[in-house]
Protein backbone atom coordinates (compact mmCIF):
# COMPACT_ATOMS: atom_id res chain seq x y z
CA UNK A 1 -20.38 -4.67 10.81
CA UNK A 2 -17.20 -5.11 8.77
CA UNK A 3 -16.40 -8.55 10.59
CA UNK A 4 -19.46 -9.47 9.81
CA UNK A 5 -18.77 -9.76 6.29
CA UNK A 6 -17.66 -12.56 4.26
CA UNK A 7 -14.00 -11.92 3.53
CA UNK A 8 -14.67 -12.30 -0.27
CA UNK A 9 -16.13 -8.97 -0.10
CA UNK A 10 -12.59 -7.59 -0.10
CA UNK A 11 -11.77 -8.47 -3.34
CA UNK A 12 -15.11 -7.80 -4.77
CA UNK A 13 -15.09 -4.14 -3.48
CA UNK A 14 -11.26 -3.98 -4.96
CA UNK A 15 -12.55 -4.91 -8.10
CA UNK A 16 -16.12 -2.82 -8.36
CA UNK A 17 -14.14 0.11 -6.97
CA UNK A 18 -11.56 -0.15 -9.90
CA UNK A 19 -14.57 -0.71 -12.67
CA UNK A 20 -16.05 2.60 -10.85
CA UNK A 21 -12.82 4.41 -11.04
CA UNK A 22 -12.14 2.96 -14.88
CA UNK A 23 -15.73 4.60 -15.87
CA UNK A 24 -14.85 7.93 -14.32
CA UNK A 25 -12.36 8.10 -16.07
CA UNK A 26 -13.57 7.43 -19.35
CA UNK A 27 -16.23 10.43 -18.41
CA UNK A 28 -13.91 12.85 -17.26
CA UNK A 29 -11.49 12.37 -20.55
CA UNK A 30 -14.46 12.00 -23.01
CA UNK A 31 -15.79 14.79 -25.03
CA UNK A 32 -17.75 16.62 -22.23
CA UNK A 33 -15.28 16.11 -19.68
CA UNK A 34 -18.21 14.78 -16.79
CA UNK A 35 -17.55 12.80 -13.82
CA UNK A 36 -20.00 9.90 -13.48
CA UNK A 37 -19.28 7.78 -10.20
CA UNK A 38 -19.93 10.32 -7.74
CA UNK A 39 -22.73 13.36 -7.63
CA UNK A 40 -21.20 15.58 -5.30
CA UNK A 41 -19.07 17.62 -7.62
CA UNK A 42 -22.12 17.30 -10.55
CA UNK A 43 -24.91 18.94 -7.65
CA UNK A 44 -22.65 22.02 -7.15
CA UNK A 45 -22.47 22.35 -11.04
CA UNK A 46 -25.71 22.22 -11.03
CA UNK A 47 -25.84 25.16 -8.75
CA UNK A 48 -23.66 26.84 -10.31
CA UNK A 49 -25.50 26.48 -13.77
CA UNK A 50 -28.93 27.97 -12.21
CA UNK A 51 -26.65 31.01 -10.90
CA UNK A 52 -25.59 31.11 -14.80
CA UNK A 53 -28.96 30.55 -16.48
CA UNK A 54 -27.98 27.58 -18.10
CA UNK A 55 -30.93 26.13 -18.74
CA UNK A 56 -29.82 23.42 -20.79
CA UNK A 57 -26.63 22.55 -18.70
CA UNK A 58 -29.12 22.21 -15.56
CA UNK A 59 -31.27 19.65 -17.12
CA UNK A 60 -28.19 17.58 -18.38
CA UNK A 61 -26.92 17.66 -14.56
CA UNK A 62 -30.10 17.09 -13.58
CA UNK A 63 -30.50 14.30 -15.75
CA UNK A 64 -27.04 12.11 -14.22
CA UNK A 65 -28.09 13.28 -10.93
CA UNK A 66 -32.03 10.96 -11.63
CA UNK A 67 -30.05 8.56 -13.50
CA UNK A 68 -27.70 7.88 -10.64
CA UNK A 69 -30.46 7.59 -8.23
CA UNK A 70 -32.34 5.68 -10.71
CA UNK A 71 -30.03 2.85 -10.91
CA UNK A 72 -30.25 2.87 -6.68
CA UNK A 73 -33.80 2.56 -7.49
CA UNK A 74 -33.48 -0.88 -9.00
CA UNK A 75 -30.68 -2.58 -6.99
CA UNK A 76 -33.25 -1.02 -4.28
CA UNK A 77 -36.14 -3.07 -5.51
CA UNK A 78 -34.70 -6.20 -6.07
CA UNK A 79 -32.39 -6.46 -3.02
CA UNK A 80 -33.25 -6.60 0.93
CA UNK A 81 -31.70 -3.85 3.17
CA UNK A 82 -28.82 -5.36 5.47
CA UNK A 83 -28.99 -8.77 4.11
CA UNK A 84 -25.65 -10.17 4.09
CA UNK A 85 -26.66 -13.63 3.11
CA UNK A 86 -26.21 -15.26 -0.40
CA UNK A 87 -28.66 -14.56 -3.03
CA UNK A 88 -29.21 -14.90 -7.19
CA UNK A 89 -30.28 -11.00 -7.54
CA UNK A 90 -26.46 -9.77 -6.92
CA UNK A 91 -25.49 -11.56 -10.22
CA UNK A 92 -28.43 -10.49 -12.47
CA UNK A 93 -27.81 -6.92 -11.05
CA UNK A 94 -24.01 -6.96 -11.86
CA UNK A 95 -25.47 -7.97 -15.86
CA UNK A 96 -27.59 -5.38 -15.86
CA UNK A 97 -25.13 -2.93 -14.94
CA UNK A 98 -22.96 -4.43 -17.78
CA UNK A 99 -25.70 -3.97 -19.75
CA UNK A 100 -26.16 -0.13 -18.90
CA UNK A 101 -22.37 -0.13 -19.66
CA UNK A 102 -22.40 -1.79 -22.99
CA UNK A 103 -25.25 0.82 -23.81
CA UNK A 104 -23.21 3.60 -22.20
CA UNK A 105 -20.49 2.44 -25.20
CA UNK A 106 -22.78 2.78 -27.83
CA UNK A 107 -24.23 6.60 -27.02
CA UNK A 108 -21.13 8.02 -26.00
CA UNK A 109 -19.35 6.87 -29.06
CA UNK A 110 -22.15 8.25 -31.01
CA UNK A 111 -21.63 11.67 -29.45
CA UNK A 112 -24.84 11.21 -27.09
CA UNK A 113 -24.97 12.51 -23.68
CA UNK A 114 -27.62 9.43 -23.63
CA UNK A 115 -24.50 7.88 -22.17
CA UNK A 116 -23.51 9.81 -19.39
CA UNK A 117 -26.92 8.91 -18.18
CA UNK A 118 -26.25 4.97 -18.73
CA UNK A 119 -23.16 4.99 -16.92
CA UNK A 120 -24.68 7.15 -13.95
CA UNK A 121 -26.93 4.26 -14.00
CA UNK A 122 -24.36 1.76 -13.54
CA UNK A 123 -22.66 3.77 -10.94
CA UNK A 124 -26.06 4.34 -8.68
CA UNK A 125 -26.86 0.55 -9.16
CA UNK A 126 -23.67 -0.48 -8.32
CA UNK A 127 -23.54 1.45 -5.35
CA UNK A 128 -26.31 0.53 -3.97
CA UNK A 129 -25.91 -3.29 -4.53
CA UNK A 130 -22.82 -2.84 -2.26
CA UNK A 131 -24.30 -0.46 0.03
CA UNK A 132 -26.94 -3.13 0.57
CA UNK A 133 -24.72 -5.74 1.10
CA UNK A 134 -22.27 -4.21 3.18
CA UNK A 135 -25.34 -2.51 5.73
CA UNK A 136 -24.47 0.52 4.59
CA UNK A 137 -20.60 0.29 5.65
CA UNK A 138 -19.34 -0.15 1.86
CA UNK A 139 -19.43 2.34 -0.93
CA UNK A 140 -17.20 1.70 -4.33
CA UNK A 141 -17.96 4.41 -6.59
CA UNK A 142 -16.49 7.15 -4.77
CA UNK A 143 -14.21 7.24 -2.13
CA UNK A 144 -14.89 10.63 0.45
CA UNK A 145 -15.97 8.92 3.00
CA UNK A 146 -13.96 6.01 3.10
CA UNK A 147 -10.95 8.83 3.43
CA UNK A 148 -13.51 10.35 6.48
CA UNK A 149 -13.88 6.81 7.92
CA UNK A 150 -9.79 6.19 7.71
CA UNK A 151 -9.45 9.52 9.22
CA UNK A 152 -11.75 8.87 12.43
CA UNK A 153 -10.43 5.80 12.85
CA UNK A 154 -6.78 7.07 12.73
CA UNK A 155 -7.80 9.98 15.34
CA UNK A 156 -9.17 7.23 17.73
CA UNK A 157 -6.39 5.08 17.24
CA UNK A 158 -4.22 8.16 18.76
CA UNK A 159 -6.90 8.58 21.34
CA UNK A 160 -6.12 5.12 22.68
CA UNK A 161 -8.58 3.09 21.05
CA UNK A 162 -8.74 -0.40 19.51
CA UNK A 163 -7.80 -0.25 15.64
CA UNK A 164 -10.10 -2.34 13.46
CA UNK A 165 -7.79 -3.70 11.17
CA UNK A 166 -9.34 -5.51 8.37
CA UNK A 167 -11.65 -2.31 8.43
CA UNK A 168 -8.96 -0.54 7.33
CA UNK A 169 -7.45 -2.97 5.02
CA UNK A 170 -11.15 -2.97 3.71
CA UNK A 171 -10.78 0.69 3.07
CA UNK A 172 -6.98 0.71 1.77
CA UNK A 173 -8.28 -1.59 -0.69
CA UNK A 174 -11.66 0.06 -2.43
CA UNK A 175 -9.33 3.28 -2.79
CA UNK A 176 -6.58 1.46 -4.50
CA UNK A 177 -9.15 0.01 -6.14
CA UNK A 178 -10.64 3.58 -7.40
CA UNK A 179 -7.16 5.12 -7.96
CA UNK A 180 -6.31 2.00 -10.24
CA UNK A 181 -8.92 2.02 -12.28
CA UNK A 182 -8.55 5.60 -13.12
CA UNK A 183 -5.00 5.06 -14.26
CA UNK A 184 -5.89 2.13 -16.01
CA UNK A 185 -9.35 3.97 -17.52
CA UNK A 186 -6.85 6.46 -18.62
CA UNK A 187 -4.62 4.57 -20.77
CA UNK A 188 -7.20 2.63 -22.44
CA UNK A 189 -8.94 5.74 -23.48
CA UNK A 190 -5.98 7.44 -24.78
CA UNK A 191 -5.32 4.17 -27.15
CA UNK A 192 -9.30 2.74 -27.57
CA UNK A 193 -11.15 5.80 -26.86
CA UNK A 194 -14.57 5.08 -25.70
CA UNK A 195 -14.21 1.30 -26.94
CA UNK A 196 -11.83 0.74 -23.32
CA UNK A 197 -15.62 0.04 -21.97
CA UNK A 198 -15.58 -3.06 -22.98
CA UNK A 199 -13.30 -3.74 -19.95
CA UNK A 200 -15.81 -2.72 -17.01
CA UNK A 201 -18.28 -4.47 -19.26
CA UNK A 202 -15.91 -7.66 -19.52
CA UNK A 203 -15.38 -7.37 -15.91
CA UNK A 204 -19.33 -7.18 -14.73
CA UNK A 205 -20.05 -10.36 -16.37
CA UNK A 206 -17.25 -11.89 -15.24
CA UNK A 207 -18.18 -11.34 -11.65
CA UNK A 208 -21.51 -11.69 -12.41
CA UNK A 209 -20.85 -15.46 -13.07
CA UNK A 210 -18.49 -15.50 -10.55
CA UNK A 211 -20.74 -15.06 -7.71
CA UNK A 212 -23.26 -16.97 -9.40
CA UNK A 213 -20.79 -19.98 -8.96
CA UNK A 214 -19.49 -19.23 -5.71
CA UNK A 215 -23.75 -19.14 -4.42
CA UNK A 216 -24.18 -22.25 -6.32
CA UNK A 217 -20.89 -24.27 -4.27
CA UNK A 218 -22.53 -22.35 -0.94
CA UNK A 219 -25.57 -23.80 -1.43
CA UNK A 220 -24.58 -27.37 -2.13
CA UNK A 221 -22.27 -27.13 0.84
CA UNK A 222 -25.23 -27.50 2.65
């Protein structure tokens, strides 16, 4: 599936990797310490909150839990399973997600958990657009089972098996990608606080018109 892929989904998963890792960053260091790209960690809170009767920390889990699978929802709706052609809803998706981002800014520096939601959002749409894209081989907002994938791949490697190579580049890349944005995420916040969103934000739109560009040369290619 991987060499099926265009090869400028290498840099794109670099780069949506890093914007994931740059907004969990931002979540873990803001003033409710709460990861945001990934739900794993969040559901066992969640459990953990029931065992606690915390009522109100069990709907706020709750709450990025829907909004994460909400924002699957859309790029769900708008995008066709396995399709690895060109098409205009990748850009408008990658807006909206800035959008969710920009709106993620405003709540959180208000003090609302409104925008733990938002960025959820952005992380499940996000995910999904690549998921989509990649049939399922791609994620770039969290990174446990591209470690899982390196590791079986590694294992049959020793077993005497072929070793996909640009797989693995694929892979070394979306976790460099994840680590980088985290350190980056963390120095902006430490100097702009919540305002360092206006980098993912930046960044969305500027891919967004990217691709938009890239479909349009495609297209009059042929």
């Amino acid at each position: 599936m991987i060499s099926k892929l265009p090869r400028w989904i290498e840099y794109g998963s670099f780069l949506l990797a890093l914007i994931a890792g740059f907004v969990n960053a931002i979540g873990l260091l803001g003033f409710s310490h709460q990861s945001i790209s990934h739900l794993s960690g969040t559901a066992t809170m969640v459990g953990t909150a029931i065992a606690n009767i915390q009522v109100h920390q069990v709907l706020h889990l709750a709450m990025i839990l829907c909004s994460f699978m909400g924002g699957a929802v859309i790029s769900g709706f708008y995008l066709r399973s396995g399709a690895l052609k060109l098409g205009r809803n990748y850009s408008r998706l990658l807006l909206l997600e800035a959008g969710f981002l920009l709106m993620t800014l405003y709540f959180l520096t208000n003090d609302s958990f409104y925008g733990h939601y938002l960025a959820s959002a952005a992380c499940g749409l996000q995910n999904a657009l690549v998921t989509t894209f990649s049939g399922a081989v791609v994620r770039t907002t969290h990174v446990t089972g591209i470690f899982t994938d390196l590791g079986l791949m590694i294992g049959a490697k020793l077993r005497g098996e072929a070793f996909d190579k640009r797989k693995a580049s694929l892979f070394l890349l979306i976790i460099s990608g994840f680590v980088s944005g985290g350190v980056i995420g963390a120095y902006a916040f430490n100097t702009l606080q919540f305002n360092a969103l206006f980098f993912p934000v930046t960044a969305c739109i500027v891919l967004a018109f990217s691709y938009s560009i890239y479909n349009a040369a495609s297209h009059h290619q042929y």
